[in-house]
N, C-alpha and C. Protein backbone atom coordinates (compact mmCIF):
# COMPACT_ATOMS: atom_id res chain seq x y z
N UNK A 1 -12.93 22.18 12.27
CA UNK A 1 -13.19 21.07 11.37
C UNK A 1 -12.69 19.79 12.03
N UNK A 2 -13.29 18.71 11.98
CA UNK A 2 -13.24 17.27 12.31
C UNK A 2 -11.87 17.35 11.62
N UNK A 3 -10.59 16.43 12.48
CA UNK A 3 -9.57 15.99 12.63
C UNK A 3 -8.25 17.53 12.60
N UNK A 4 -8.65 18.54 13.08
CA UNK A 4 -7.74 19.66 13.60
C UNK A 4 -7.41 19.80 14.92
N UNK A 5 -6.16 19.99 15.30
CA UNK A 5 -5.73 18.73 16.52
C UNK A 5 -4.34 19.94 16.53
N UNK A 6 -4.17 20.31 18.23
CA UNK A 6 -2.94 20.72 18.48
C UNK A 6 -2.50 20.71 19.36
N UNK A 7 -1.09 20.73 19.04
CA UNK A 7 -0.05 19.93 20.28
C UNK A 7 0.74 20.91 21.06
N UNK A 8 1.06 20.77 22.19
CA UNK A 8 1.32 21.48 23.35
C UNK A 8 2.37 20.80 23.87
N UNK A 9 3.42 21.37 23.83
CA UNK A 9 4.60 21.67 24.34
C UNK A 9 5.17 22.34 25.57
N UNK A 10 4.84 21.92 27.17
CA UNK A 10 5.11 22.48 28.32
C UNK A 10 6.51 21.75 28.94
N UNK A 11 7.06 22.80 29.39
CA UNK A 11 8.36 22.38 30.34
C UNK A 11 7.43 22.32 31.54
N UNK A 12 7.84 21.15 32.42
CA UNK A 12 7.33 20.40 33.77
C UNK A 12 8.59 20.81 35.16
N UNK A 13 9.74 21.83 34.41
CA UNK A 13 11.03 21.63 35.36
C UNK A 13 11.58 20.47 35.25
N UNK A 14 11.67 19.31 35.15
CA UNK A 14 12.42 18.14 35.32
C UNK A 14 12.19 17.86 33.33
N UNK A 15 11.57 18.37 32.53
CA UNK A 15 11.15 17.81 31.35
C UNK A 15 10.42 18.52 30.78
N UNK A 16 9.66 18.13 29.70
CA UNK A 16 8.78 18.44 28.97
C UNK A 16 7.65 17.19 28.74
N UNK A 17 6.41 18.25 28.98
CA UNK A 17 5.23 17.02 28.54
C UNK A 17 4.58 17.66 27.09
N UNK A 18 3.79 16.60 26.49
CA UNK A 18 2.93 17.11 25.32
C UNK A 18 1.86 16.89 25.73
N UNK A 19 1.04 17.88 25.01
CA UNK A 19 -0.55 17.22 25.50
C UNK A 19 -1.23 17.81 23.65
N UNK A 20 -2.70 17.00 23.92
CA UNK A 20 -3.08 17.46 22.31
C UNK A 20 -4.54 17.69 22.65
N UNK A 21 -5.32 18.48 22.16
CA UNK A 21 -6.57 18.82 21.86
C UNK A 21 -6.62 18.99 20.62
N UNK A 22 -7.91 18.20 20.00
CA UNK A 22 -8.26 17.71 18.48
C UNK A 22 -9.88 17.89 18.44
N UNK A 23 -10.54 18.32 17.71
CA UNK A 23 -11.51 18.60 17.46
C UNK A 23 -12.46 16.98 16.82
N UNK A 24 -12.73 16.46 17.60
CA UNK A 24 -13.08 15.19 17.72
C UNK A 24 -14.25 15.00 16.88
N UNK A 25 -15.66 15.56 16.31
CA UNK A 25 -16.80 15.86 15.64
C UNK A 25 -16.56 16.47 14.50
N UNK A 26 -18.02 16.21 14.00
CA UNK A 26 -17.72 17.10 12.34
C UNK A 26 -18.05 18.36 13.68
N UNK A 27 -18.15 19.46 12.49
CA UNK A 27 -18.38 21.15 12.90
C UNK A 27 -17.80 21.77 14.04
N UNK A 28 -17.13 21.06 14.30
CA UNK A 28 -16.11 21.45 15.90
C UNK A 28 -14.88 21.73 15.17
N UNK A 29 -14.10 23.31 15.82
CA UNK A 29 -13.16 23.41 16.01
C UNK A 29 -11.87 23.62 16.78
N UNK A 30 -11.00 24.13 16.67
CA UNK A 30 -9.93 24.02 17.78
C UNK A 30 -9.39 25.66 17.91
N UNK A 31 -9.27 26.11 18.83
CA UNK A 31 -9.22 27.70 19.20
C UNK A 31 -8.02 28.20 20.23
N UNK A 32 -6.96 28.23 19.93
CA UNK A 32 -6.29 28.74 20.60
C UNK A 32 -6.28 30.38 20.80
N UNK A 33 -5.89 30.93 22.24
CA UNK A 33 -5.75 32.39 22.90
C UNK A 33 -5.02 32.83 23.62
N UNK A 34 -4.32 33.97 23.92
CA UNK A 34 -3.08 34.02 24.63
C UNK A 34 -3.65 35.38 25.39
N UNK A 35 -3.78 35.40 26.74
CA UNK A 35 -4.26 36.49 27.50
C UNK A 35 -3.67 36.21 28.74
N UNK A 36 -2.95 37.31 29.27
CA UNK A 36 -2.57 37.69 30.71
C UNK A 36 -1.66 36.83 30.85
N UNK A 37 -0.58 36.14 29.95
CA UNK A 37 0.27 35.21 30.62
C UNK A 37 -0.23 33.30 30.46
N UNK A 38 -1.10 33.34 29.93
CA UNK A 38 -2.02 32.19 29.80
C UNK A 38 -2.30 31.84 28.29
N UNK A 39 -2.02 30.65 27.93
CA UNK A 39 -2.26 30.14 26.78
C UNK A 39 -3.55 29.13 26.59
N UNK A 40 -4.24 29.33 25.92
CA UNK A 40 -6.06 28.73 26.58
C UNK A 40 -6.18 28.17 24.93
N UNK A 41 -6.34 27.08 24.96
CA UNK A 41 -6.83 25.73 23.75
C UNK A 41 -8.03 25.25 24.16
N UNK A 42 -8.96 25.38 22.89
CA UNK A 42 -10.03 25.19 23.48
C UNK A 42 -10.89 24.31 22.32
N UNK A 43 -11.83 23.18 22.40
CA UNK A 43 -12.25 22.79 21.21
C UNK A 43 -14.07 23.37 21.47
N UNK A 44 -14.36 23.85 20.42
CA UNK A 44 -15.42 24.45 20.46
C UNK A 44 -16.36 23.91 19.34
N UNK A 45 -17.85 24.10 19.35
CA UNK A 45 -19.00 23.57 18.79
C UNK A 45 -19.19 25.01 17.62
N UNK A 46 -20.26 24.65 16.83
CA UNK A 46 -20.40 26.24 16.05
C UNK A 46 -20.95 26.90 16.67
N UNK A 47 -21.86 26.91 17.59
CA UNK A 47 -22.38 27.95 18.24
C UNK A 47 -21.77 28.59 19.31
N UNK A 48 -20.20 27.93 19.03
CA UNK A 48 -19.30 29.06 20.66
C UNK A 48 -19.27 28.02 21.74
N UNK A 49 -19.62 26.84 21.79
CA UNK A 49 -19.83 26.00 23.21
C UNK A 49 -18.58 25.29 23.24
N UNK A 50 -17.70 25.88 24.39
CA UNK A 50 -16.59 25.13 24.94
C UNK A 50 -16.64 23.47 24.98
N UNK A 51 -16.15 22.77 24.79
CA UNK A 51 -16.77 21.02 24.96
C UNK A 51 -15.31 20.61 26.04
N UNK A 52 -14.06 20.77 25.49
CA UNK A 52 -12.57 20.50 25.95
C UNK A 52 -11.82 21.60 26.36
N UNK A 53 -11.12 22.18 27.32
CA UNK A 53 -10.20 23.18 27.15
C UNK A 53 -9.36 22.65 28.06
N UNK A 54 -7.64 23.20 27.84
CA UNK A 54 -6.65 23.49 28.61
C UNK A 54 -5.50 24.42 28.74
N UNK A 55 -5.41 24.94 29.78
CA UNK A 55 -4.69 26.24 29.82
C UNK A 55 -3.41 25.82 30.56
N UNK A 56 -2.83 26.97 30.10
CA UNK A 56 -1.20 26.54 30.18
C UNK A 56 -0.42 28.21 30.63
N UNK A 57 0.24 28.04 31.08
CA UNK A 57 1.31 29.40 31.72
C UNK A 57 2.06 29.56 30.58
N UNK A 58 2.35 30.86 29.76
CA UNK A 58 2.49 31.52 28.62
C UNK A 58 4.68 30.53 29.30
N UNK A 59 4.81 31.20 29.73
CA UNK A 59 6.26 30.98 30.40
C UNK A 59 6.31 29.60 30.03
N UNK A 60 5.58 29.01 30.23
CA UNK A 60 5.86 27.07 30.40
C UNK A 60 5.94 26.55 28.82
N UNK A 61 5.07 26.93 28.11
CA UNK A 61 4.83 26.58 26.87
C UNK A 61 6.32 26.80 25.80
N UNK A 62 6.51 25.72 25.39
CA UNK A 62 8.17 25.33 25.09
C UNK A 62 7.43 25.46 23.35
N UNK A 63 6.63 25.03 22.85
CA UNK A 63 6.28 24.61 21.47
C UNK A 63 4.28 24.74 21.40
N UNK A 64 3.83 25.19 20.45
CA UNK A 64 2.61 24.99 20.12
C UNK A 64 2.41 24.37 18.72
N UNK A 65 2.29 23.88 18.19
CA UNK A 65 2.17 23.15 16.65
C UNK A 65 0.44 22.84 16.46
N UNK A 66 0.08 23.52 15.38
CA UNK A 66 -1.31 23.37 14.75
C UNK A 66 -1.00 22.46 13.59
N UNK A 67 -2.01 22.02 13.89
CA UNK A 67 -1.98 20.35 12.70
C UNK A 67 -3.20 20.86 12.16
N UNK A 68 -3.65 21.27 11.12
CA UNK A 68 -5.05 21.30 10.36
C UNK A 68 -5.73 19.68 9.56
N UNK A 69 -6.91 19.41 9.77
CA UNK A 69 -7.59 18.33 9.16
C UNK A 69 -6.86 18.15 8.03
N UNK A 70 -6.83 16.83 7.17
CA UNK A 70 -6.50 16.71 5.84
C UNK A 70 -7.67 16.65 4.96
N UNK A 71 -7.48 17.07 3.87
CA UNK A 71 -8.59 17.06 3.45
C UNK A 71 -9.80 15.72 2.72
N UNK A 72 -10.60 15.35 3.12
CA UNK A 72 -11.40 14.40 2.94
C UNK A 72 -11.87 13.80 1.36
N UNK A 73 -12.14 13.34 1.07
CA UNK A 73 -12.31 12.30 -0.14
C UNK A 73 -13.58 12.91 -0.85
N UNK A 74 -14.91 12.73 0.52
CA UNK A 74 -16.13 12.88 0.32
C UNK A 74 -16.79 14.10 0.50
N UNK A 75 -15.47 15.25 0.67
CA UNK A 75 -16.15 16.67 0.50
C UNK A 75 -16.39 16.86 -0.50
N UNK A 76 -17.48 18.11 -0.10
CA UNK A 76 -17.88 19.22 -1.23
C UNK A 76 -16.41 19.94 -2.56
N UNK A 77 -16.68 19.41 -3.34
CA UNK A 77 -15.64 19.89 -4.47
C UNK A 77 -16.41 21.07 -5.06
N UNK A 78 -15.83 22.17 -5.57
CA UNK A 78 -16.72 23.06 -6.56
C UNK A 78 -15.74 22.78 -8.06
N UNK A 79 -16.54 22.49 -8.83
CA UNK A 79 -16.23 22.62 -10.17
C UNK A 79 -16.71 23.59 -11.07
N UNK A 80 -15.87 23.79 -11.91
CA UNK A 80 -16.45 25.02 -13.02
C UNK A 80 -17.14 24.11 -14.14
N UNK A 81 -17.23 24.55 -15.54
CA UNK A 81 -18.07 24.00 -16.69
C UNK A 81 -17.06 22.98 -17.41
N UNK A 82 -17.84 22.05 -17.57
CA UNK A 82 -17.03 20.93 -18.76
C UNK A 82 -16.39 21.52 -19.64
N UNK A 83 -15.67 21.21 -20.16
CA UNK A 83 -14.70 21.74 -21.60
C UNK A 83 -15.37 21.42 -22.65
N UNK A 84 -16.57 20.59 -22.55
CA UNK A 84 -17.09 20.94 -23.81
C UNK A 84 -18.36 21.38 -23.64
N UNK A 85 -18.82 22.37 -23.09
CA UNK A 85 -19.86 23.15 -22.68
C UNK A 85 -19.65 24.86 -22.91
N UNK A 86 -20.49 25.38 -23.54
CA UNK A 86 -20.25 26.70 -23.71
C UNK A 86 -21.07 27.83 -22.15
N UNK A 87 -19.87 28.86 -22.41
CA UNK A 87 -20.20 29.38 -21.23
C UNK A 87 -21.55 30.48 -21.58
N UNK A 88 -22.47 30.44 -20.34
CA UNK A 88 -23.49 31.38 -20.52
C UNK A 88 -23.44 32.52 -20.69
N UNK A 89 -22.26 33.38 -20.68
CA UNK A 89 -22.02 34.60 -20.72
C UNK A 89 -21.98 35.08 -22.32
């Protein structure tokens, strides 16, 4: 989802850097994976299409923090029946 964004936490030996990948578009999301020692962030399209990625050494990674979108004004709300409406059942 547009504005899901996460932050990366690597020791450099002398320090620590941050870095962030954020899902920049509507319908894009943000995908983190942890295989073989490797931590892989990736922002992806709906159909699976990589757009951003960065990988990181499982060892190095000091912090990962997922920030999820907030939620928007002009979304889809679902509502149930007015209170003064009888139910069809």
């Amino acid at each position: 989802m547009r504005g899901d964004r996460v932050e990366i936490m690597v020791d450099t030996g002398d320090g620590t850097r941050t870095f962030e990948i954020e899902a920049t578009r509507a319908g894009r999301r943000v995908e983190v994976s942890t295989s073989r020692g490797v931590v892989e962030v990736s922002e992806v399209t709906r159909t699976g299409q990589v757009i951003r990625s960065g990988r990181f050494m499982a060892p190095r990674v000091v912090a990962l923090v997922e920030h999820p979108a907030a939620p928007s004004e002009g979304g889809r709300v679902r509502r149930g029946a007015a209170s003064d409406q009888e139910s069809l059942i």
